[in-house]
Protein backbone atom coordinates (compact mmCIF):
# COMPACT_ATOMS: atom_id res chain seq x y z
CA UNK A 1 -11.94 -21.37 11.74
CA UNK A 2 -9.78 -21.70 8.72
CA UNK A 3 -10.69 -20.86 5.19
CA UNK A 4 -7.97 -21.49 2.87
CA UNK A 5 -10.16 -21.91 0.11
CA UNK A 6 -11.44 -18.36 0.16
CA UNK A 7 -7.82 -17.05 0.45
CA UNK A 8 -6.47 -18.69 -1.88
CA UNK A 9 -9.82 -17.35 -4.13
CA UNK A 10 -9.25 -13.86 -3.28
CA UNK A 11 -5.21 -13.86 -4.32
CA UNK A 12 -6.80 -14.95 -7.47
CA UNK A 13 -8.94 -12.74 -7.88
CA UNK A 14 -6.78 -10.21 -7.07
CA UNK A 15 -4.03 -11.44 -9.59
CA UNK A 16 -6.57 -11.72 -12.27
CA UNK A 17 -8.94 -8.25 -11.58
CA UNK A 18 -5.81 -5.82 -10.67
CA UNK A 19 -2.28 -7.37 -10.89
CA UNK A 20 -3.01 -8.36 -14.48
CA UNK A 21 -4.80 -5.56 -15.15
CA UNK A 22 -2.62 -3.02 -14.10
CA UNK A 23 0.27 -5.06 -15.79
CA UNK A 24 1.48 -5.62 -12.03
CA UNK A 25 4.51 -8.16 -13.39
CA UNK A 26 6.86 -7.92 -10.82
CA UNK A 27 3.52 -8.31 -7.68
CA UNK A 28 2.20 -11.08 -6.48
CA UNK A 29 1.48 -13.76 -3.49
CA UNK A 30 5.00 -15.28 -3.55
CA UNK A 31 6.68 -17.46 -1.07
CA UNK A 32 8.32 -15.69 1.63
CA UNK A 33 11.24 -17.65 1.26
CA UNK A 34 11.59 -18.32 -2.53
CA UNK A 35 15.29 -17.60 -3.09
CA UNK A 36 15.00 -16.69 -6.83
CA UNK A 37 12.90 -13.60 -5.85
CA UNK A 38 14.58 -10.54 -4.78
CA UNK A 39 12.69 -9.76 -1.83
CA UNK A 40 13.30 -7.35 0.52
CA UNK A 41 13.70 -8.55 4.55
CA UNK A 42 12.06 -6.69 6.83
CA UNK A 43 13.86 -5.99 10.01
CA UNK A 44 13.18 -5.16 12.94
CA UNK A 45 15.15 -3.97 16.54
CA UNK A 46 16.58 -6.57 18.59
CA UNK A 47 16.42 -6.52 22.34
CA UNK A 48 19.90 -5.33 22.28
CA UNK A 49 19.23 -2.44 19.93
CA UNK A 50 20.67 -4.42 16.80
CA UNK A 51 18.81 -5.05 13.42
CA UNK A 52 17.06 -8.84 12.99
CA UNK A 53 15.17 -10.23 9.89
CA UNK A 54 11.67 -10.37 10.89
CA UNK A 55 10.89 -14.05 9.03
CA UNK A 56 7.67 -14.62 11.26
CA UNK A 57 5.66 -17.41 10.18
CA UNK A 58 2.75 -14.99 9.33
CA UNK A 59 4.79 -13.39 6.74
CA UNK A 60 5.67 -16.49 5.06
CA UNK A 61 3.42 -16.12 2.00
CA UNK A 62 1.11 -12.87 1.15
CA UNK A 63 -2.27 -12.85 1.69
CA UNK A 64 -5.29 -10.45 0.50
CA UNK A 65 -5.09 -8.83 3.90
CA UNK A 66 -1.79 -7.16 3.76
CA UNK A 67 0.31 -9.76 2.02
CA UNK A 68 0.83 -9.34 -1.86
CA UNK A 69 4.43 -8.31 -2.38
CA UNK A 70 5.27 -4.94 -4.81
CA UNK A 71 7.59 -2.75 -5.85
CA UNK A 72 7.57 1.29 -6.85
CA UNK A 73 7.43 0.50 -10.41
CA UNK A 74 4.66 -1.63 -9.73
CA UNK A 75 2.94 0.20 -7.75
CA UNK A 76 3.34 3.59 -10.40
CA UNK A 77 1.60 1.20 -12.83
CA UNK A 78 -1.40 0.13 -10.26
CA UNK A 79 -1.71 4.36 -9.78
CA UNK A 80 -1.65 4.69 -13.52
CA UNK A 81 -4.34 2.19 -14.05
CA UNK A 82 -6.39 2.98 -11.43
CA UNK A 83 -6.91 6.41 -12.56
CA UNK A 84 -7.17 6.02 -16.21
CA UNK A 85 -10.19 3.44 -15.12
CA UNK A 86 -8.32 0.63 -15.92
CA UNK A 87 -9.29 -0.98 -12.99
CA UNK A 88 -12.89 0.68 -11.91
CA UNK A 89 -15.01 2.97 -13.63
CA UNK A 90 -14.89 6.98 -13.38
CA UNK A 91 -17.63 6.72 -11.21
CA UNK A 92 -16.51 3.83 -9.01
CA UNK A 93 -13.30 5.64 -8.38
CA UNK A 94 -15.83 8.75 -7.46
CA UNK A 95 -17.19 6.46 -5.13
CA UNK A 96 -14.05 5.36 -3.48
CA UNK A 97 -12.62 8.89 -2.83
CA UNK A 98 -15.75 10.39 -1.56
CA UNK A 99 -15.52 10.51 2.25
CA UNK A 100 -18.10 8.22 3.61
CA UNK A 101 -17.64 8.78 7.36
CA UNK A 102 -18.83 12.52 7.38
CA UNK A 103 -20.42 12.98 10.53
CA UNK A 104 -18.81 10.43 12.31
CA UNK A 105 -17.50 11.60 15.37
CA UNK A 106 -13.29 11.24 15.57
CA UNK A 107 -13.36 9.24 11.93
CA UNK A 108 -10.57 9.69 9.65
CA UNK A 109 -12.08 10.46 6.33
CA UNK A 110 -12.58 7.04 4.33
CA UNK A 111 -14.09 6.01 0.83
CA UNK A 112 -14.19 3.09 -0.30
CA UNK A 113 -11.16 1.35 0.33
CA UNK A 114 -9.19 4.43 0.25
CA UNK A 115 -8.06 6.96 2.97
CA UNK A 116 -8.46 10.76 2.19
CA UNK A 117 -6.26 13.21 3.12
CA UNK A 118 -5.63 16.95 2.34
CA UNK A 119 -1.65 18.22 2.86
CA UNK A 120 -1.69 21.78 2.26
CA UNK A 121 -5.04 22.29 0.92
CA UNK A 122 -3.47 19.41 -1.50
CA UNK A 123 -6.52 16.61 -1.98
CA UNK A 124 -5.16 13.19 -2.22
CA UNK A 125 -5.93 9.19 -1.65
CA UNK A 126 -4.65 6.19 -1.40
CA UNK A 127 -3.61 3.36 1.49
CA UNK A 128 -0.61 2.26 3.09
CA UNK A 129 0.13 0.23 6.03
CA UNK A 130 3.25 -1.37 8.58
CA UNK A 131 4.14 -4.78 9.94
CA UNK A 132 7.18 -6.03 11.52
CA UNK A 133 9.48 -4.71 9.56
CA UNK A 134 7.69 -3.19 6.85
CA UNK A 135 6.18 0.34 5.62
CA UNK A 136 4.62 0.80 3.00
CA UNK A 137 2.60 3.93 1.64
CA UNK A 138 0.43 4.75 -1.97
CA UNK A 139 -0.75 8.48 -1.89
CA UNK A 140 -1.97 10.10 -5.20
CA UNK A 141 -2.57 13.88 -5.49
CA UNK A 142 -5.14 13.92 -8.49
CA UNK A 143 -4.76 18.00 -8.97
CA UNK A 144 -1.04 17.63 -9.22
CA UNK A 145 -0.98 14.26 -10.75
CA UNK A 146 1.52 13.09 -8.29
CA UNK A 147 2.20 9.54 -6.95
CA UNK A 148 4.08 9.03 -3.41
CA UNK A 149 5.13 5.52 -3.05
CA UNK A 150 7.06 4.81 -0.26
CA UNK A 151 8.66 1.43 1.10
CA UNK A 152 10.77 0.95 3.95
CA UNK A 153 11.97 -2.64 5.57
CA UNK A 154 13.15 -1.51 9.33
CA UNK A 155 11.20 -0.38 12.04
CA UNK A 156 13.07 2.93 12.56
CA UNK A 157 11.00 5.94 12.24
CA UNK A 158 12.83 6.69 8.51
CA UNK A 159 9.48 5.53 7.28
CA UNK A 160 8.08 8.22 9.16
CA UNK A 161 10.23 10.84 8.71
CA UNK A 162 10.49 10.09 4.72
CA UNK A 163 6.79 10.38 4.15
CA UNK A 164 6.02 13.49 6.50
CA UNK A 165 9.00 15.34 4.28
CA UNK A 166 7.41 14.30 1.29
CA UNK A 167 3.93 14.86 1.85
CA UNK A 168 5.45 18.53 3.05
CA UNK A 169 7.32 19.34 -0.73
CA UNK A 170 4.37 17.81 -2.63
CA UNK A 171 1.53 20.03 -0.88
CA UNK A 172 3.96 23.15 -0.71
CA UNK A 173 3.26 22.84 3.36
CA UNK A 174 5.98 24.17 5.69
């Protein structure tokens, strides 16, 4: 069953309760194919090893579940905001990075909305998440005051690399 009603009520909402709010200007629910906007392609391998755009149908336009387009600048304002509770409340964002799956067996600690992680005896949160042809990671270390953002358009394992190395010379780990 299809509900494009509620979609298109939750990219408003999510334009008007955090995009705006963050002053998210350059984020949004565009059209895939929109050739004023400089989006990135996301590629993927070919069958014969070479690089293809990835323009599936399901990436044509953003959606609430994945789908709203960003950029680092962006994104440093949406950390900025969210901590400075901009967004949510002091104690809603005490909420979303307490670990709520404590004593669930094999869970990767989880708040609300957020996934917890510790690098080094280094507490941090955020969210990320892949596609064809897209990476995309949001990690803030509250103690340090440190933002990783990190975007990648290829399915190549750079994505991987890139954030393991980071993650290692924020925390201090080795």
């Amino acid at each position: 069953m299809r509900l494009p009603h509620l979609k298109k009520w939750a990219c408003t909402f999510i334009e008007e309760s955090i995009l705006k709010k963050a002053g998210m200007t350059q984020s949004g629910f565009f059209d895939y194919n929109q050739a004023d906007l400089p989006l990135a392609i996301p590629y993927i391998r070919g069958e014969g090893g070479d690089w293809q755009p990835n323009r599936d149908k399901r990436f044509k336009k953003g959606s609430p579940a994945g789908g709203c387009y960003s950029n680092a600048a962006d994104m440093l304002r949406f950390c900025n905001a969210l901590k400075s509770n901009k967004l949510v409340s002091a104690e809603s964002l005490k909420l979303m990075t307490t670990d709520w799956t404590m004593g669930t067996k094999d869970a990767q600690p989880y708040g609300l909305g957020l996934i917890l992680e510790k690098h080094a005896r280094e507490p941090s949160f955020g969210h990320g998440g892949t596609a064809g042809g897209m990476n995309f990671e949001f990690r803030y270390f509250p103690r340090l005051d440190i933002a990783l953002l990190v975007f990648n358009n290829q399915n190549n394992g750079a994505y991987d690399d890139l954030k393991r190395n980071a993650l290692k010379l924020i925390s201090g780990a080795r």
